[in-house]
PDB file of N, CA and C in Angstrom:
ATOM      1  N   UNK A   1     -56.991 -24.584 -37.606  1.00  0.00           N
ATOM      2  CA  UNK A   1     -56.881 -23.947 -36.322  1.00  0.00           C
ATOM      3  C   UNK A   1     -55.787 -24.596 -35.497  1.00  0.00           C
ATOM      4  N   UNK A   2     -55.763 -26.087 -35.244  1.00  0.00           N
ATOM      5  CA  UNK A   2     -54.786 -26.592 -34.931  1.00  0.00           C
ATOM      6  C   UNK A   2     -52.997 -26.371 -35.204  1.00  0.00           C
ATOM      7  N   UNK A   3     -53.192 -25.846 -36.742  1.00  0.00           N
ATOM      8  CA  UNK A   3     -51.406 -25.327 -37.117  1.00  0.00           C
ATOM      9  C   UNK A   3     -51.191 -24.458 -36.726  1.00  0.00           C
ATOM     10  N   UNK A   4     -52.865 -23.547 -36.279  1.00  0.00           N
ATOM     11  CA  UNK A   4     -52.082 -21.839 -36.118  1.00  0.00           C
ATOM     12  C   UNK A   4     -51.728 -21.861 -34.641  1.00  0.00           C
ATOM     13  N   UNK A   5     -52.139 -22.897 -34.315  1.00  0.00           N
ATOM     14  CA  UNK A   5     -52.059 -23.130 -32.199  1.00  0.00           C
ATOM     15  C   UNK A   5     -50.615 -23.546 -32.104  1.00  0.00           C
ATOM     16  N   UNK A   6     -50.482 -24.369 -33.227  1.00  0.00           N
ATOM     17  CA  UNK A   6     -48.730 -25.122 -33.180  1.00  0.00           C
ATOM     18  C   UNK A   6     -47.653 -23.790 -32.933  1.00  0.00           C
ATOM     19  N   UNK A   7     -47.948 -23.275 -34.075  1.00  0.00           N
ATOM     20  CA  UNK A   7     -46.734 -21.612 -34.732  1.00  0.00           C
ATOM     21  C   UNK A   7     -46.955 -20.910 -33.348  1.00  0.00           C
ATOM     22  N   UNK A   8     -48.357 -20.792 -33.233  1.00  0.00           N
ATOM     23  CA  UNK A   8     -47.818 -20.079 -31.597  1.00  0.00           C
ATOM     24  C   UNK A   8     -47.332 -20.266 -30.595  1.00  0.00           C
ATOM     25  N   UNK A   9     -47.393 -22.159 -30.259  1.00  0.00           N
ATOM     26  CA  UNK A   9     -46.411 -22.585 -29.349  1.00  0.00           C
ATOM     27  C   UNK A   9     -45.289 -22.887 -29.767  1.00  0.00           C
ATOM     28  N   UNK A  10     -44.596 -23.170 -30.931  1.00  0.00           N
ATOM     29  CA  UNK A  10     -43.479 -23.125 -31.343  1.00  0.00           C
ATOM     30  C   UNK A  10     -42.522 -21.716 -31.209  1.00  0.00           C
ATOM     31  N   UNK A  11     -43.721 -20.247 -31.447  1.00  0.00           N
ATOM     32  CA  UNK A  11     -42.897 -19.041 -31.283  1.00  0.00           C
ATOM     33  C   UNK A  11     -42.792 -18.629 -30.049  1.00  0.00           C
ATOM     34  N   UNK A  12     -43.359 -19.207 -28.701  1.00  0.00           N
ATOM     35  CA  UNK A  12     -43.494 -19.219 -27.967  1.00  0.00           C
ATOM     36  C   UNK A  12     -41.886 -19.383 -27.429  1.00  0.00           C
ATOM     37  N   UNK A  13     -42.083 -20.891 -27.759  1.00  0.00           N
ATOM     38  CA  UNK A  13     -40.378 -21.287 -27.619  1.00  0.00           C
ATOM     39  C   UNK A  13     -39.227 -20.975 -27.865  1.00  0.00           C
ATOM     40  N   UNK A  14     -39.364 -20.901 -29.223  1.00  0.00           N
ATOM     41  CA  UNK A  14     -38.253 -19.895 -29.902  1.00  0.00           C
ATOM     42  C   UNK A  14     -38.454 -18.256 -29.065  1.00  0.00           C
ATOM     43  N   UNK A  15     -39.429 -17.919 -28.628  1.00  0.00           N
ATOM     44  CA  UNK A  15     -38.913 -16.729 -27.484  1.00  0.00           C
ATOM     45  C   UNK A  15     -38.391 -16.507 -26.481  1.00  0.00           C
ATOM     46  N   UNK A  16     -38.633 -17.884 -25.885  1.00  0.00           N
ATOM     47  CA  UNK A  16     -38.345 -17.930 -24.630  1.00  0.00           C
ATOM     48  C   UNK A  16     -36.586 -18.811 -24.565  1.00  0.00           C
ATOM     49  N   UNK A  17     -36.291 -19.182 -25.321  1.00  0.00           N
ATOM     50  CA  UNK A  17     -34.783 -19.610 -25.691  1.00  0.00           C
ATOM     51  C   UNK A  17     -34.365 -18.535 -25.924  1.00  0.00           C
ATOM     52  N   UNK A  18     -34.436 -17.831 -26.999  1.00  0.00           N
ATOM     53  CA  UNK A  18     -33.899 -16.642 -27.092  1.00  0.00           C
ATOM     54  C   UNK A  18     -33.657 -15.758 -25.367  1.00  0.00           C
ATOM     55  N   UNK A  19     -34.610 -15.185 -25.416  1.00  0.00           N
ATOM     56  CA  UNK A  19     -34.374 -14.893 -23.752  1.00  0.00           C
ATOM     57  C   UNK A  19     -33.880 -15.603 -22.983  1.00  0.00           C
ATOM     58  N   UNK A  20     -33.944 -16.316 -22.759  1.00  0.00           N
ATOM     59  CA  UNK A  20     -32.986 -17.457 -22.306  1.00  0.00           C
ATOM     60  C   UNK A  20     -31.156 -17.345 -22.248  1.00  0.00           C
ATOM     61  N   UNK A  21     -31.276 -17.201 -23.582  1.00  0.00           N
ATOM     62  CA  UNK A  21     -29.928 -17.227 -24.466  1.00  0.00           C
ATOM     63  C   UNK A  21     -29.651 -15.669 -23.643  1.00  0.00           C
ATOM     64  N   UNK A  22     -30.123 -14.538 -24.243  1.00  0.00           N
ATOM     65  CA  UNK A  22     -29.579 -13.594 -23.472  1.00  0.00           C
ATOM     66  C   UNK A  22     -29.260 -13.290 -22.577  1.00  0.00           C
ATOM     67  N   UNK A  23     -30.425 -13.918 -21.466  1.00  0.00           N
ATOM     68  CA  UNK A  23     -29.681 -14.170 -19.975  1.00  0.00           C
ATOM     69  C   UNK A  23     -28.396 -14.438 -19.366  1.00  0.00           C
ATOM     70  N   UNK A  24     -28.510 -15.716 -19.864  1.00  0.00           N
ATOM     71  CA  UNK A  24     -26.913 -16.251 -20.190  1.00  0.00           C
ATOM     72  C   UNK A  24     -25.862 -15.751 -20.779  1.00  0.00           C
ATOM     73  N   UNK A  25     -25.720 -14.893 -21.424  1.00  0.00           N
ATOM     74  CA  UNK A  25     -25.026 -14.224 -22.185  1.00  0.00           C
ATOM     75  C   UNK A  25     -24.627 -13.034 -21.318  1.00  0.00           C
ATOM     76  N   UNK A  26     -25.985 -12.711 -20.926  1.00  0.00           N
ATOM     77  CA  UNK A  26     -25.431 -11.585 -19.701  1.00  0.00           C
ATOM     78  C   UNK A  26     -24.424 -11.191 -18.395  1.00  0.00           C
ATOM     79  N   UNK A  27     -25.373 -13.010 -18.107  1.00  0.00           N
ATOM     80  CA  UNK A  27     -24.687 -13.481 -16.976  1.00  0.00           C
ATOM     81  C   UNK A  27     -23.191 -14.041 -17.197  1.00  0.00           C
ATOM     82  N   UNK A  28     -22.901 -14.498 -17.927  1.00  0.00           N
ATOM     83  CA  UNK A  28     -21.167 -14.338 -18.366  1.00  0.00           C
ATOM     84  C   UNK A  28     -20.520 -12.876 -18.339  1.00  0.00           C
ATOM     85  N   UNK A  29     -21.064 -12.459 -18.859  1.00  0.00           N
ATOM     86  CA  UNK A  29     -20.546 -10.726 -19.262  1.00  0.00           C
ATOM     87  C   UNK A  29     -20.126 -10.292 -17.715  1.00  0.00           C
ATOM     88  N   UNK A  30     -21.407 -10.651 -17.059  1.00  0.00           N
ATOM     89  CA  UNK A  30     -20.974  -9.869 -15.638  1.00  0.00           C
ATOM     90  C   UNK A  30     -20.055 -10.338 -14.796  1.00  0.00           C
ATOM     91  N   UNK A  31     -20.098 -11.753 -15.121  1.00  0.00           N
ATOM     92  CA  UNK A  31     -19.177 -12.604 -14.322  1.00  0.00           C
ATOM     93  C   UNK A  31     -17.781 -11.866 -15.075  1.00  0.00           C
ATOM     94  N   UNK A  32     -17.320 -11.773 -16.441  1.00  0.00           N
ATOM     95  CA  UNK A  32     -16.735 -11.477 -17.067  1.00  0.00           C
ATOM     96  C   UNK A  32     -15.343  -9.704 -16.000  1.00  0.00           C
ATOM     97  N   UNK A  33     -16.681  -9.489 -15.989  1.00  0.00           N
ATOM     98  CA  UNK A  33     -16.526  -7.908 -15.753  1.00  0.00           C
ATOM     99  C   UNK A  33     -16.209  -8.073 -13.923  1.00  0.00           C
ATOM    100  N   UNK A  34     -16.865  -8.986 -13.352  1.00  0.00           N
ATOM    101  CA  UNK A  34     -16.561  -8.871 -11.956  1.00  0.00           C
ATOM    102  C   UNK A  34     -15.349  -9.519 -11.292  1.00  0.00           C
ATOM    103  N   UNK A  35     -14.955 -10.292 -12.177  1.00  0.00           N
ATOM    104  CA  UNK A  35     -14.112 -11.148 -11.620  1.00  0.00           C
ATOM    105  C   UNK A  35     -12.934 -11.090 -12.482  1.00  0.00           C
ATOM    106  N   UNK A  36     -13.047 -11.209 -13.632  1.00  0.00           N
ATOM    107  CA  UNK A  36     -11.752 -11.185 -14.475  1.00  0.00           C
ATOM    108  C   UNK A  36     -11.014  -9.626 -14.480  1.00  0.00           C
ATOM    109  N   UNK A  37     -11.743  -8.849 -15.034  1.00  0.00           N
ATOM    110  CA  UNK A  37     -11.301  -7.226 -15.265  1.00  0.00           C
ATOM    111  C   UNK A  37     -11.774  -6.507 -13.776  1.00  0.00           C
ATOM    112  N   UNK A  38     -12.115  -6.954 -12.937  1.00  0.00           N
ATOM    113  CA  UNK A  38     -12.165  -6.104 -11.610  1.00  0.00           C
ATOM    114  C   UNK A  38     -10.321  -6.926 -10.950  1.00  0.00           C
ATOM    115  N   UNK A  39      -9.955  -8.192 -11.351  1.00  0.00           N
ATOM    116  CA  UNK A  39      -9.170  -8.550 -10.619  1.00  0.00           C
ATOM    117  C   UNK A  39      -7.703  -8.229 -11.488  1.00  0.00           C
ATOM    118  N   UNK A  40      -7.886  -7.906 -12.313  1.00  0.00           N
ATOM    119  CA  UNK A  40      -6.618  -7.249 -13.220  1.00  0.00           C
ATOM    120  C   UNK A  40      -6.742  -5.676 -12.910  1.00  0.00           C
ATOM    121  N   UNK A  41      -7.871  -4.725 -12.766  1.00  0.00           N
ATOM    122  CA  UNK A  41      -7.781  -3.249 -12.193  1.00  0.00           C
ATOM    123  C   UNK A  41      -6.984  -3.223 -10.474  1.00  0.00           C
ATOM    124  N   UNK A  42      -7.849  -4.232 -10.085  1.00  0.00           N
ATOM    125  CA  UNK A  42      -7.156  -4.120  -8.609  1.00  0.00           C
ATOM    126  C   UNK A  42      -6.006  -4.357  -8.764  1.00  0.00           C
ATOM    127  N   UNK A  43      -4.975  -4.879  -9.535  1.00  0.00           N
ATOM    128  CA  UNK A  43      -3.902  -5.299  -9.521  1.00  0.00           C
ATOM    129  C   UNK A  43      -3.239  -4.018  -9.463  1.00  0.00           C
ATOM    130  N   UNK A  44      -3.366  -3.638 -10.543  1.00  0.00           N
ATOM    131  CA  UNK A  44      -3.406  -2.476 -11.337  1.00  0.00           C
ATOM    132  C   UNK A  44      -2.767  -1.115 -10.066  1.00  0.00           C
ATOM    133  N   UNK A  45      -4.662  -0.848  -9.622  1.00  0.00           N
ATOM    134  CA  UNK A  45      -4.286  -0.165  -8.678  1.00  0.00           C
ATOM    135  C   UNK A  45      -3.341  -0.311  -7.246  1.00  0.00           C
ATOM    136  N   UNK A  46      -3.075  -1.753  -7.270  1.00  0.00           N
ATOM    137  CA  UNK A  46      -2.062  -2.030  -5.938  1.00  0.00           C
ATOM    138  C   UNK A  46      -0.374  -1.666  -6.350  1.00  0.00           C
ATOM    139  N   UNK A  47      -0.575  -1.298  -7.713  1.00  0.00           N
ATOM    140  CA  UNK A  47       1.103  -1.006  -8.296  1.00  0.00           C
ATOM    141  C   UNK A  47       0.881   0.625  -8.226  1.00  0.00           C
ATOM    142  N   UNK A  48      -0.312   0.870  -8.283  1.00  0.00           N
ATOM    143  CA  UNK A  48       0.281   2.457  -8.709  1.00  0.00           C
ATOM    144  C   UNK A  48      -0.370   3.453  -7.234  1.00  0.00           C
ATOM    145  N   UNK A  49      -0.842   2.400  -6.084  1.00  0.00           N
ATOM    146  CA  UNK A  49      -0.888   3.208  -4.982  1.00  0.00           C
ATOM    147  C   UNK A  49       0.697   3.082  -4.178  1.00  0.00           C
ATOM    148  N   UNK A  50       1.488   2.466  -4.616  1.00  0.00           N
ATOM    149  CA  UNK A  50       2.280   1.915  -4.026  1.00  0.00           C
ATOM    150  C   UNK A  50       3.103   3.405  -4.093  1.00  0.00           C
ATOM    151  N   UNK A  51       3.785   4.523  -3.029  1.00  0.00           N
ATOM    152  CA  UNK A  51       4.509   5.160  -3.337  1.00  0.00           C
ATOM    153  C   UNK A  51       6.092   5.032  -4.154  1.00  0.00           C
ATOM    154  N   UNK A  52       6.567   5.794  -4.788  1.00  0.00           N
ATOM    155  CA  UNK A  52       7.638   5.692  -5.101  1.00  0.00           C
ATOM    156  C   UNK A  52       9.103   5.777  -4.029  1.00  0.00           C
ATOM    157  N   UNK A  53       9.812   4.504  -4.082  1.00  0.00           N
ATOM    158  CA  UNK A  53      10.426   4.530  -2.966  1.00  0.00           C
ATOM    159  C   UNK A  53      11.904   4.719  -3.661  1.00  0.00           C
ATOM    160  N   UNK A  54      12.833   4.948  -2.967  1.00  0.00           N
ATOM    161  CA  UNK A  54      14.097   4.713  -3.759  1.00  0.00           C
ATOM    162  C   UNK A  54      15.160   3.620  -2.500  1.00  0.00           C
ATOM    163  N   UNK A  55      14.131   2.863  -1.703  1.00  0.00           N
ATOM    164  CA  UNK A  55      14.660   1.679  -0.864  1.00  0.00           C
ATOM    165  C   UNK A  55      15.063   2.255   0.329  1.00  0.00           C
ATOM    166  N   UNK A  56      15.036   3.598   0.565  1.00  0.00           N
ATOM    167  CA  UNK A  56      15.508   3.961   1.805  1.00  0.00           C
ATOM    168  C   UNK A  56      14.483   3.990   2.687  1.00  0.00           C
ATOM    169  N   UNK A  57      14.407   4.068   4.112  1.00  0.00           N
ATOM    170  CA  UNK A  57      13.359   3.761   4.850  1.00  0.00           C
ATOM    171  C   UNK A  57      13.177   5.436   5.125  1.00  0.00           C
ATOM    172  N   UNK A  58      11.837   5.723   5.934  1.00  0.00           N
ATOM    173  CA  UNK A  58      11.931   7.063   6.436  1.00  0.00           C
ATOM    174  C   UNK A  58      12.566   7.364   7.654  1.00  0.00           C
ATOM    175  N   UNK A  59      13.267   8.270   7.305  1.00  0.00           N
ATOM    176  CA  UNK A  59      13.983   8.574   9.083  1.00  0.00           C
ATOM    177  C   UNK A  59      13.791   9.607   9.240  1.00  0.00           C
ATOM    178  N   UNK A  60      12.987  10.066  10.650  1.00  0.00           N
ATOM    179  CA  UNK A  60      12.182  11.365  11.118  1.00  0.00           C
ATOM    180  C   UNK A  60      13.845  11.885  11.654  1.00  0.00           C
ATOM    181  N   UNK A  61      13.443  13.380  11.768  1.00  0.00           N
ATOM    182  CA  UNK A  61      15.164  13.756  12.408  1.00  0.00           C
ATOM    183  C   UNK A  61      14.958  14.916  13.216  1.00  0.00           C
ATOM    184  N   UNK A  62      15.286  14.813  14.367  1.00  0.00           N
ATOM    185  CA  UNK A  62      15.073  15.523  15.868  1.00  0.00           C
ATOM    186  C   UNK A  62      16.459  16.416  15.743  1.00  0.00           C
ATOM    187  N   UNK A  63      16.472  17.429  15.545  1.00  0.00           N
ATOM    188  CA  UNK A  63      17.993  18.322  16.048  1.00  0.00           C
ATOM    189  C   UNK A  63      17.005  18.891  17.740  1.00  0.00           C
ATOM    190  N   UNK A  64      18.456  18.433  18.544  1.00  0.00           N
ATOM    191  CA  UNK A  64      17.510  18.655  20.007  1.00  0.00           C
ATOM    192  C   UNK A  64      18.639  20.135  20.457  1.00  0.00           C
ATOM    193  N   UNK A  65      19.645  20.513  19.638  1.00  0.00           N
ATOM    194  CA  UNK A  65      20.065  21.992  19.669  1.00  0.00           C
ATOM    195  C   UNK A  65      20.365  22.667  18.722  1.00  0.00           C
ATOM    196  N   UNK A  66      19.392  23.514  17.980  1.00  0.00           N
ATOM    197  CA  UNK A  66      19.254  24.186  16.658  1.00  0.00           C
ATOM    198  C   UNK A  66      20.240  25.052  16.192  1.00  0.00           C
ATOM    199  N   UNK A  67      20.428  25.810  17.662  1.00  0.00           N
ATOM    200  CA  UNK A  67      21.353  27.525  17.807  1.00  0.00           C
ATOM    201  C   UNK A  67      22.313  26.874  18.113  1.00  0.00           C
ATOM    202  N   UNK A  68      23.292  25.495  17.942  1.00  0.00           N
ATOM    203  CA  UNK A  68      24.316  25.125  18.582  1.00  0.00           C
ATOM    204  C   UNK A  68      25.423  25.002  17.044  1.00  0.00           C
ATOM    205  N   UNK A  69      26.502  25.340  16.368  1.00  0.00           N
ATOM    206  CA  UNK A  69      27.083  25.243  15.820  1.00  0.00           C
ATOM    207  C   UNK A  69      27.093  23.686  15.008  1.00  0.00           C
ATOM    208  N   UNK A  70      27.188  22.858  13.995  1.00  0.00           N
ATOM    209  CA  UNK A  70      27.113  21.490  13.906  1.00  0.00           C
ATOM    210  C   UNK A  70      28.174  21.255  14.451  1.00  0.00           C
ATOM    211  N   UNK A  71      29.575  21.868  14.762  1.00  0.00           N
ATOM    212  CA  UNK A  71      30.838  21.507  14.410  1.00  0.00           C
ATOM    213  C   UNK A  71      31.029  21.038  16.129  1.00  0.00           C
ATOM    214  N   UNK A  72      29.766  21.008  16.622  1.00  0.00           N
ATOM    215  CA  UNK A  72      30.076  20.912  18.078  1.00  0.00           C
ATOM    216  C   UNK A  72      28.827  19.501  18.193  1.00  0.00           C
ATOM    217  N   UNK A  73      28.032  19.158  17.022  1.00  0.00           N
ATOM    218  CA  UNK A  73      27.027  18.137  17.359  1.00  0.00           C
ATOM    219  C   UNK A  73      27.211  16.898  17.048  1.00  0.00           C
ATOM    220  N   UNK A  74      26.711  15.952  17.207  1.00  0.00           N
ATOM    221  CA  UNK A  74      26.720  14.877  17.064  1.00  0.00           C
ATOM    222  C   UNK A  74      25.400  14.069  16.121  1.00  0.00           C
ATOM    223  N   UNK A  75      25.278  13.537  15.243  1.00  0.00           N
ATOM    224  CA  UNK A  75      23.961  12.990  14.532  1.00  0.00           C
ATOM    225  C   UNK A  75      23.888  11.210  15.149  1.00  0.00           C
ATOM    226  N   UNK A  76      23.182  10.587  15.633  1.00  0.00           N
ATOM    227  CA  UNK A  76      22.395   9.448  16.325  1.00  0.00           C
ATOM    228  C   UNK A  76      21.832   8.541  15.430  1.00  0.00           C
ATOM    229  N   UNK A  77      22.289   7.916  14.779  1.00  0.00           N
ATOM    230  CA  UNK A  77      20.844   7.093  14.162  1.00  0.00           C
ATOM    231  C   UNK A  77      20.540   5.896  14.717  1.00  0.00           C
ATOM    232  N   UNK A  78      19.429   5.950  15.168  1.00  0.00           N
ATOM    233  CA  UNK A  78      18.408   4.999  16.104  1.00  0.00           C
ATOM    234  C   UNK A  78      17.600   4.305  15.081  1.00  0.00           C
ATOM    235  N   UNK A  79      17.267   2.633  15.342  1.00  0.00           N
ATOM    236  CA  UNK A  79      16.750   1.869  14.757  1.00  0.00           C
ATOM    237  C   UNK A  79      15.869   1.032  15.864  1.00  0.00           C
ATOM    238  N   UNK A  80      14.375   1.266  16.444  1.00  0.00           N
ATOM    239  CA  UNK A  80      13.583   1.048  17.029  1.00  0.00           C
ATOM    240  C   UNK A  80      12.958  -0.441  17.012  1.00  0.00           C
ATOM    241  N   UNK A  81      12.702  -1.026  18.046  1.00  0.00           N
ATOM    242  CA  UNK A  81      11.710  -2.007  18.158  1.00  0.00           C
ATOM    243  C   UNK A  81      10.786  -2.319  17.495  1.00  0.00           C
ATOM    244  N   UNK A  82      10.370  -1.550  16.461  1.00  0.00           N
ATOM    245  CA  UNK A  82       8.814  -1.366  15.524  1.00  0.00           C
ATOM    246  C   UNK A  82      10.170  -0.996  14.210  1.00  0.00           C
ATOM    247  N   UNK A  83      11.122  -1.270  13.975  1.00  0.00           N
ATOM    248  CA  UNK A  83      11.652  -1.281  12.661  1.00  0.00           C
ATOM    249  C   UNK A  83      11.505   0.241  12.104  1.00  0.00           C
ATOM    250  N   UNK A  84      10.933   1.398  12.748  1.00  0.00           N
ATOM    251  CA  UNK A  84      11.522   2.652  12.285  1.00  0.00           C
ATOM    252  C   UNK A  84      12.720   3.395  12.607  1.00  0.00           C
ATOM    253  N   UNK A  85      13.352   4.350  12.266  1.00  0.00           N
ATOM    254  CA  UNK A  85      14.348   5.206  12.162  1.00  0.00           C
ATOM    255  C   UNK A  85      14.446   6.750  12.839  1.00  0.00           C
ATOM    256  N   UNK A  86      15.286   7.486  13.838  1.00  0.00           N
ATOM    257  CA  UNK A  86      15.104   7.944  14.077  1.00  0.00           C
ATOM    258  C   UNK A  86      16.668   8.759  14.109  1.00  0.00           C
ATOM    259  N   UNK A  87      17.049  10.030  13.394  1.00  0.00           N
ATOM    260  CA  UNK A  87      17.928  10.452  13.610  1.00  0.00           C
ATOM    261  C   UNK A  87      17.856  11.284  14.987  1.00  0.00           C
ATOM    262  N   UNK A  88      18.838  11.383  15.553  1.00  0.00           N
ATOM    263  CA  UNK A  88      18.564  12.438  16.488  1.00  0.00           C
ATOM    264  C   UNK A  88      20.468  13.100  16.626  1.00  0.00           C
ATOM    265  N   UNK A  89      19.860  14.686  16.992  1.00  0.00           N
ATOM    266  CA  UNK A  89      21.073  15.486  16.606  1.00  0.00           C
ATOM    267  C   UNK A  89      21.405  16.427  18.021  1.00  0.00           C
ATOM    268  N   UNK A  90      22.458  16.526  18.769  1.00  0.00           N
ATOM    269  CA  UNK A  90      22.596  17.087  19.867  1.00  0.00           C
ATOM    270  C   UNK A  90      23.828  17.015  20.247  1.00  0.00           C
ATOM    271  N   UNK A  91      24.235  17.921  21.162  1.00  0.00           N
ATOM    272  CA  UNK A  91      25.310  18.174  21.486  1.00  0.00           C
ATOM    273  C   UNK A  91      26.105  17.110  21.835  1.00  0.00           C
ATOM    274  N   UNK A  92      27.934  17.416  21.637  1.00  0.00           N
ATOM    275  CA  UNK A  92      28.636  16.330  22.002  1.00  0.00           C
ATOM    276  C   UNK A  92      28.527  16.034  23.144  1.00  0.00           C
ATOM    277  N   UNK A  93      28.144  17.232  24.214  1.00  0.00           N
ATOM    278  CA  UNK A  93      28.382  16.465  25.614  1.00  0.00           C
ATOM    279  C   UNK A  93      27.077  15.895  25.620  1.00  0.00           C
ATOM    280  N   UNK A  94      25.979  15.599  24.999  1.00  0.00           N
ATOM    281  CA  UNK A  94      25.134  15.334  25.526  1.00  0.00           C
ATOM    282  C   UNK A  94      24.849  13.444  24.758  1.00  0.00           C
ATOM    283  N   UNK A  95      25.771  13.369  24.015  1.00  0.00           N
ATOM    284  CA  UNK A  95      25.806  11.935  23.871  1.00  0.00           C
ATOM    285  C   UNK A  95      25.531  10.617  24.162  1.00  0.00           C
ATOM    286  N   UNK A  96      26.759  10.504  25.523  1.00  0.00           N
ATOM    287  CA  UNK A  96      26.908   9.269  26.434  1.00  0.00           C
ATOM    288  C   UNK A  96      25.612   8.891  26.775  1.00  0.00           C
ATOM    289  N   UNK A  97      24.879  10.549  27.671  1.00  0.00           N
ATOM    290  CA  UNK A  97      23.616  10.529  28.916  1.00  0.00           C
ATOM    291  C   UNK A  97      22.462   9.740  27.575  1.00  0.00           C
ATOM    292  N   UNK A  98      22.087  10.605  26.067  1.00  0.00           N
ATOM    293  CA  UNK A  98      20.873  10.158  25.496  1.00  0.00           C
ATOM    294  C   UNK A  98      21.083   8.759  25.272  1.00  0.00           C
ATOM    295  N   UNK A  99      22.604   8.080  24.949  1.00  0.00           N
ATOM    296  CA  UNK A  99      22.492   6.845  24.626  1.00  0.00           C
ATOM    297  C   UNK A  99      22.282   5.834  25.772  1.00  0.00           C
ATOM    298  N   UNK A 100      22.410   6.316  26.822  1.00  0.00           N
ATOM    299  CA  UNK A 100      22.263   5.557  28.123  1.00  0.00           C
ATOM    300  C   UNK A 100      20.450   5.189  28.715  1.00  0.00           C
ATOM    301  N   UNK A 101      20.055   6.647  27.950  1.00  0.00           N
ATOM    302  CA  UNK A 101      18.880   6.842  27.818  1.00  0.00           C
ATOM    303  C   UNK A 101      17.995   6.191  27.012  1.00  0.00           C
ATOM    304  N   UNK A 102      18.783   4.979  26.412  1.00  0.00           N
ATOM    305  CA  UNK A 102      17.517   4.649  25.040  1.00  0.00           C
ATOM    306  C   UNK A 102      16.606   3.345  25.782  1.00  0.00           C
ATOM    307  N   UNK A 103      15.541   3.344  24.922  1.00  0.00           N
ATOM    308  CA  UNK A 103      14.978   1.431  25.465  1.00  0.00           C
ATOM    309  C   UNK A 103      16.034   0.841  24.913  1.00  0.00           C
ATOM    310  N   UNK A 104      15.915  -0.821  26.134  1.00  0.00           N
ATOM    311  CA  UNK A 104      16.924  -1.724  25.635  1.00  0.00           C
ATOM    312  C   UNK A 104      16.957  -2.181  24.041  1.00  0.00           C
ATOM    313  N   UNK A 105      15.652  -2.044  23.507  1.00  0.00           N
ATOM    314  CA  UNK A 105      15.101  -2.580  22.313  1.00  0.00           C
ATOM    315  C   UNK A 105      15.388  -2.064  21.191  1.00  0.00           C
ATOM    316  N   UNK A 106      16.017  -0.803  21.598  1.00  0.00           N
ATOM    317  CA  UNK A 106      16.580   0.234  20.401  1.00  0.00           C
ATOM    318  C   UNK A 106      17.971  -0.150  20.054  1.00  0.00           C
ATOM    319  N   UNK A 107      18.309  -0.125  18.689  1.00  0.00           N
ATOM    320  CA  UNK A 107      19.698  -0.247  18.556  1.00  0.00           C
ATOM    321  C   UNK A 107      20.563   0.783  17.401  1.00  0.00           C
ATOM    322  N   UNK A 108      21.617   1.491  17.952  1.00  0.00           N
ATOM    323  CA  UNK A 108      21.869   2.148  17.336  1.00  0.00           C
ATOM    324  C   UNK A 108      22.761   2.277  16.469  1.00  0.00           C
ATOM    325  N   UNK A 109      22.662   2.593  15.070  1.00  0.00           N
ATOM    326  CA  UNK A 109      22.715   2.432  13.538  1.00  0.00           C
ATOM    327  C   UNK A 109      24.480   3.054  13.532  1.00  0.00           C
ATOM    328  N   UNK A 110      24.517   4.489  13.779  1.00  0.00           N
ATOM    329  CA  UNK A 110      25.659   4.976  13.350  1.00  0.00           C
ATOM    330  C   UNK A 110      25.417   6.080  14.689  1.00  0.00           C
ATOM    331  N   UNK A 111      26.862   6.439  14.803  1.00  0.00           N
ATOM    332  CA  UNK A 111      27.148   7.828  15.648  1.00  0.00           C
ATOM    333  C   UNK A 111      28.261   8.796  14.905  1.00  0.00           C
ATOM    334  N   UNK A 112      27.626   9.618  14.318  1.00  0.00           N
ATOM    335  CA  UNK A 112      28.493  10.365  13.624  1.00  0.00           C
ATOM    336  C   UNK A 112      29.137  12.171  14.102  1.00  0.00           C
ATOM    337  N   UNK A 113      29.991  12.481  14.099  1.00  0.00           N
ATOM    338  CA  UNK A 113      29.840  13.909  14.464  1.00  0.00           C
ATOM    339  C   UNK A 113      30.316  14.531  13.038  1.00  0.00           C
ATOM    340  N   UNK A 114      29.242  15.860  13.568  1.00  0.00           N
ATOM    341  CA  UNK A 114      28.950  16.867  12.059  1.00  0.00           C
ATOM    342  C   UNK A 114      30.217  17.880  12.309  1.00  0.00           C
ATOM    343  N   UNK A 115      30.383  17.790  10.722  1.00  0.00           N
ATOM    344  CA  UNK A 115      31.674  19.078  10.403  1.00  0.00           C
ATOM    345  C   UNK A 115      30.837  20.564  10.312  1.00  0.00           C
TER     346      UNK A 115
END
C-alpha cells in the first residue's frame, strides 16, 4: 500500500511540472508575441502609414482673380510662421498692397509673374 501511495505522489509531481512547464512555455510565447513581433509590426506599420512624398511640401494655392487673364497676374509664394506654404495668385496691381499686407512672420519664397 505504501508503493502505491509513493506512484501517486510521484505522478502527482510529474503533473504538476509538466503544467508547470507549459505555463512557462506559454508565458514566453506571449511575451514572444507582445513584445518582439508586436514591435517589428508597429515598425512596419509606421513605414507604410507614412504617405508617399516626393520631398515637396504642400502648397495650398489661392487665385484671388480667376476671370483675370494670367498674362496680367502675378503668383506669391508665401512661407508662414508654422512652416506651411501658401501660393497666392492676383493681379499685378494688386501686389505691392497684399505684400504690405502680410504678418511680419511670413516670408516670401518667390514673386513670379505668369505668361
Amino acid at each position: 500500500m505504501a508503493r502505491k501511495k509513493e506512484n501517486q505522489i510521484g505522478s502527482a509531481w510529474v503533473a504538476t511540472i509538466i503544467i508547470l512547464t507549459i505555463i512557462v512555455v506559454m508565458i514566453a510565447a506571449g511575451f514572444v508575441i507582445v513584445f518582439i513581433l508586436k514591435k517589428n509590426n508597429t515598425s512596419t506599420q509606421a513605414i507604410t502609414a507614412q504617405p508617399a512624398s516626393s520631398g515637396q511640401p504642400d502648397i495650398r494655392v489661392s487665385d484671388f482673380d480667376p476671370a483675370l487673364a494670367n498674362s496680367q497676374k502675378t503668383a506669391i509664394l508665401v512661407k508662414h510662421s508654422d512652416s506651411t506654404f501658401d501660393k497666392f495668385i492676383m493681379a499685378n496691381t494688386s501686389v505691392n498692397n497684399f505684400i504690405k499686407s502680410l504678418p511680419a512672420d511670413d516670408v516670401i519664397i518667390s514673386k513670379t509673374p505668369l505668361q
